[in-house]
N, C-alpha and C. Protein backbone atom coordinates (compact mmCIF):
# COMPACT_ATOMS: atom_id res chain seq x y z
N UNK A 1 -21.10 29.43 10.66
CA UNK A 1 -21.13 28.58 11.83
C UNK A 1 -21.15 27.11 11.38
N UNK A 2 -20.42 26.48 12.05
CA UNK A 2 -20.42 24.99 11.61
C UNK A 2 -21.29 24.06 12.35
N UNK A 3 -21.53 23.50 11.79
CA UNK A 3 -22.56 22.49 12.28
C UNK A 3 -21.89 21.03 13.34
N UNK A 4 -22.33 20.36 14.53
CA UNK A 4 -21.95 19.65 15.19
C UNK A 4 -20.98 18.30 14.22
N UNK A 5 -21.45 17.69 13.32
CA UNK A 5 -21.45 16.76 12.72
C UNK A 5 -20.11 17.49 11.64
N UNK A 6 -20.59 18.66 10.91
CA UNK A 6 -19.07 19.38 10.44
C UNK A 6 -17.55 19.31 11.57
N UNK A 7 -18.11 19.81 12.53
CA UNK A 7 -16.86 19.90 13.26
C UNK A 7 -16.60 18.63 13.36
N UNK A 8 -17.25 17.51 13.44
CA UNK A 8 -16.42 16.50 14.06
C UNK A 8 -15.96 15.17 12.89
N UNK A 9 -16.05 15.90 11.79
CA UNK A 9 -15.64 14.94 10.40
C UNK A 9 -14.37 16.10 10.23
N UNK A 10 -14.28 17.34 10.39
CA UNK A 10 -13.44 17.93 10.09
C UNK A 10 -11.84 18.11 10.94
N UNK A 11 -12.47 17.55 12.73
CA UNK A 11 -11.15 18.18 13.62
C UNK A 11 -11.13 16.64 14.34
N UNK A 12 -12.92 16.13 15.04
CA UNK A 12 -12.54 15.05 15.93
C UNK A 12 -11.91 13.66 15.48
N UNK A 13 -12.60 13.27 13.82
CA UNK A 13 -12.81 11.85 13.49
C UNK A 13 -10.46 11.59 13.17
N UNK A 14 -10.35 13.13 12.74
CA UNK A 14 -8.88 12.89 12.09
C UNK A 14 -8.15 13.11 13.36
N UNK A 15 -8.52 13.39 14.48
CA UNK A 15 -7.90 13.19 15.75
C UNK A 15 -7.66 11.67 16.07
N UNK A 16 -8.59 11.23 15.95
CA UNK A 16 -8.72 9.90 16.82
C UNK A 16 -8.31 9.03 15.83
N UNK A 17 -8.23 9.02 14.10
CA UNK A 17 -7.87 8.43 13.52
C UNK A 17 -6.25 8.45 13.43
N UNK A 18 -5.54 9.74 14.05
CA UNK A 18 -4.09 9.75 14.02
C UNK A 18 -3.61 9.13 15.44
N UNK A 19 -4.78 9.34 16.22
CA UNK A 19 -4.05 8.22 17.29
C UNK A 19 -3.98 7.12 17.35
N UNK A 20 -5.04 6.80 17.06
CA UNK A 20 -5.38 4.82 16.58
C UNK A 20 -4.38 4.80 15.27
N UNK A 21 -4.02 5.36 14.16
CA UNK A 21 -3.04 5.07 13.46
C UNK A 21 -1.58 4.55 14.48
N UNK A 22 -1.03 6.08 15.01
CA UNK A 22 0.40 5.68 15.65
C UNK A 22 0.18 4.45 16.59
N UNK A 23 -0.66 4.75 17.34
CA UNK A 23 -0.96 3.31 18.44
C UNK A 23 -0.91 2.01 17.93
N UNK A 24 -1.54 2.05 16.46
CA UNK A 24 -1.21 0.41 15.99
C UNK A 24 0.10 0.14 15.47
N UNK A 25 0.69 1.25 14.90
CA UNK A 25 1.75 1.31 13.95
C UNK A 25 2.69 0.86 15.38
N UNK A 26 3.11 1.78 15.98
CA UNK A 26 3.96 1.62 17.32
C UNK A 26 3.98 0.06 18.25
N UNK A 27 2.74 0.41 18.90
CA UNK A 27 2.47 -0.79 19.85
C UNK A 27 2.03 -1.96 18.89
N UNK A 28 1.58 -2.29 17.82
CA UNK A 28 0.96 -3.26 17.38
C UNK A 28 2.08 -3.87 15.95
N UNK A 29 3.37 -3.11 15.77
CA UNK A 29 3.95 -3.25 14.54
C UNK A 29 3.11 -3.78 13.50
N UNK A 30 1.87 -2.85 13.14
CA UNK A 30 1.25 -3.44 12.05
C UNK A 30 1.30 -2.26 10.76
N UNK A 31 1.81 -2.62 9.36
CA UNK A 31 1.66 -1.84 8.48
C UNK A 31 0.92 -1.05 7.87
N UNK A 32 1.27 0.13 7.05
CA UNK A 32 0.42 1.51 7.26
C UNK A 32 -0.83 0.85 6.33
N UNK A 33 -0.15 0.21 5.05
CA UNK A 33 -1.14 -0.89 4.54
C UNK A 33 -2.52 -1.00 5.16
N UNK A 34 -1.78 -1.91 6.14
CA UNK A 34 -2.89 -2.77 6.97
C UNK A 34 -3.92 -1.49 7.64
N UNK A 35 -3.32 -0.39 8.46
CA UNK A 35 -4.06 0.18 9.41
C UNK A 35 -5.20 0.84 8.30
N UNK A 36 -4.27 0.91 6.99
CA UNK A 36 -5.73 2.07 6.13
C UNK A 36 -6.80 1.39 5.92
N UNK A 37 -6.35 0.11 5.68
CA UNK A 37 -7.96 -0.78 5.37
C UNK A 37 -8.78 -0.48 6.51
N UNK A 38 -8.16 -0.77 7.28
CA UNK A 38 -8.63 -1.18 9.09
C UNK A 38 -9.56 0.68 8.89
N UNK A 39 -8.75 1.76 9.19
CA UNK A 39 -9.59 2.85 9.43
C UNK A 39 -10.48 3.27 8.19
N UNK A 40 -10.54 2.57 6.69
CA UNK A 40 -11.18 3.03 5.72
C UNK A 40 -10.73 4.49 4.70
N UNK A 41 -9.07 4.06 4.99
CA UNK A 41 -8.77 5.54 4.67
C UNK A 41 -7.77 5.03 4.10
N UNK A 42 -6.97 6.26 2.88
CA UNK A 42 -6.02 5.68 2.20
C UNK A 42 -4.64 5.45 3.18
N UNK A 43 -3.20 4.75 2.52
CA UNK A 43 -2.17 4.72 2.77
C UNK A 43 -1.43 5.69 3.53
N UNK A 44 -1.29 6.73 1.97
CA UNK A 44 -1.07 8.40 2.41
C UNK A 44 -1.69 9.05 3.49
N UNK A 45 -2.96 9.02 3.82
CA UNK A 45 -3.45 9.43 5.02
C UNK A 45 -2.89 8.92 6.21
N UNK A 46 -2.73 7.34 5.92
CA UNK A 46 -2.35 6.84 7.51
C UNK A 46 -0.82 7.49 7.74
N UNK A 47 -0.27 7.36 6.37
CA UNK A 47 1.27 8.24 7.05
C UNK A 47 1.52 9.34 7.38
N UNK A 48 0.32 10.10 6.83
CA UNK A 48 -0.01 11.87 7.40
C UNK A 48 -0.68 11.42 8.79
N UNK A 49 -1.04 10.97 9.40
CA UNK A 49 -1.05 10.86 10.65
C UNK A 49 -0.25 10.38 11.68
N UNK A 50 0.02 9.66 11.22
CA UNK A 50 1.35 8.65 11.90
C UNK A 50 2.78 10.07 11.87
N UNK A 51 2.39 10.93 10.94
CA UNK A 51 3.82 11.60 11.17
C UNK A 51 3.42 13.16 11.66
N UNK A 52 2.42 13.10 11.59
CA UNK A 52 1.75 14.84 12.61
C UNK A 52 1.28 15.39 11.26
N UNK A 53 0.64 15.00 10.09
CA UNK A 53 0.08 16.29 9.26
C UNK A 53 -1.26 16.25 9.43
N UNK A 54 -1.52 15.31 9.89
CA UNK A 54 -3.05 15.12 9.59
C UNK A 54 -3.17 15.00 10.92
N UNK A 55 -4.71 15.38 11.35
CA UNK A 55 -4.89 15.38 12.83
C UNK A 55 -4.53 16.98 13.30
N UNK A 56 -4.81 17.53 14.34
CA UNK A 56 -5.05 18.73 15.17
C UNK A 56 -4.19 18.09 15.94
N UNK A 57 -3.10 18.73 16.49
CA UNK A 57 -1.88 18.22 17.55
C UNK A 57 -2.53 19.19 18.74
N UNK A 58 -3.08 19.72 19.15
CA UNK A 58 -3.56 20.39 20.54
C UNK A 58 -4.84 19.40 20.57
N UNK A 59 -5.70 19.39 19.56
CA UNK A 59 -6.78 18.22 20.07
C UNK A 59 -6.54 16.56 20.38
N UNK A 60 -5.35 16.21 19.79
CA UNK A 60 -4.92 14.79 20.02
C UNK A 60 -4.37 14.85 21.55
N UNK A 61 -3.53 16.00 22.14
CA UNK A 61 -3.57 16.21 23.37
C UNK A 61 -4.37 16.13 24.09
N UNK A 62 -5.48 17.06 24.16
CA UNK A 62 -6.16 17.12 25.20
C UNK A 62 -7.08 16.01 24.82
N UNK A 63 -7.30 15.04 23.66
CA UNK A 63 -8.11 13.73 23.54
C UNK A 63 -7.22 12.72 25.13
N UNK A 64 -5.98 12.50 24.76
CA UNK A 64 -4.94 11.68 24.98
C UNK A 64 -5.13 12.00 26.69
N UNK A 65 -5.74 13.15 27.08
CA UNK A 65 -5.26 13.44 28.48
C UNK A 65 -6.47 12.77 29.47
N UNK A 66 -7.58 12.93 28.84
CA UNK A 66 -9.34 12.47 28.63
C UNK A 66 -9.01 10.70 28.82
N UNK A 67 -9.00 10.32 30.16
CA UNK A 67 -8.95 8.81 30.82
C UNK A 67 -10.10 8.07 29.81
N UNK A 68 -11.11 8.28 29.54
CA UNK A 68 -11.87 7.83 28.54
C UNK A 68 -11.51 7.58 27.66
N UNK A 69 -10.92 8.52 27.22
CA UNK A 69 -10.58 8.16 25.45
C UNK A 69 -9.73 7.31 25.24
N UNK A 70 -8.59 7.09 26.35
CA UNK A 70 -7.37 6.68 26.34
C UNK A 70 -7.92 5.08 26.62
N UNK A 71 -8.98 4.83 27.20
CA UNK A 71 -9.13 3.59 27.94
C UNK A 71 -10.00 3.10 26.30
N UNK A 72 -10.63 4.00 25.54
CA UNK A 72 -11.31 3.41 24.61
C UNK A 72 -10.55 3.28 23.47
N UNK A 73 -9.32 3.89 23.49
CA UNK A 73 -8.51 3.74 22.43
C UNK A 73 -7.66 2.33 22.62
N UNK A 74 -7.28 2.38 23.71
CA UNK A 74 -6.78 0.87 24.29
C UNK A 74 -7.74 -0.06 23.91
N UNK A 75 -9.08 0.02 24.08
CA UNK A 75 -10.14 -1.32 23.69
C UNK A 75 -9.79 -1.62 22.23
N UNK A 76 -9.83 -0.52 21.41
CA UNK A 76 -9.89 -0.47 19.89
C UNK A 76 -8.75 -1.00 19.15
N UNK A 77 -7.81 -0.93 19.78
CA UNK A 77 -6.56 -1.30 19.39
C UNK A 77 -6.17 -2.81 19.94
């Protein structure tokens, strides 16, 4: 059984980090460079997100659908 804090370094943090990746990359034309500093994560990671490897694609959905998240992802960005 996984623990609260497991699940959410393992499925939520790389959710929200592949959306805030594409969101800056897209809307913000800022480089993958730039976004890894910004999220604390390497290069390679930001482009595994930015291109669907990284991240849970059914949880970035139903994050994305969640008016909250969407409104806090907009703040963050």
């Amino acid at each position: 059984m996984l623990l609260p804090a497991e699940i959410e370094s393992k499925t939520l943090i790389p959710a929200l980090r592949a959306i805030l990746a594409k969101k800056l990359a897209a809307n913000h034309d800022i480089r993958e460079d730039e976004i890894s500093r910004m999220l604390g994560v390497t290069q390679a990671a930001v482009s595994n997100y930015i291109r669907g490897i990284r991240g849970n694609p059914e949880l970035i959905k139903k994050l994305l659908a969640e008016e909250q998240v969407v409104k806090m992802i907009a703040d963050i960005t």
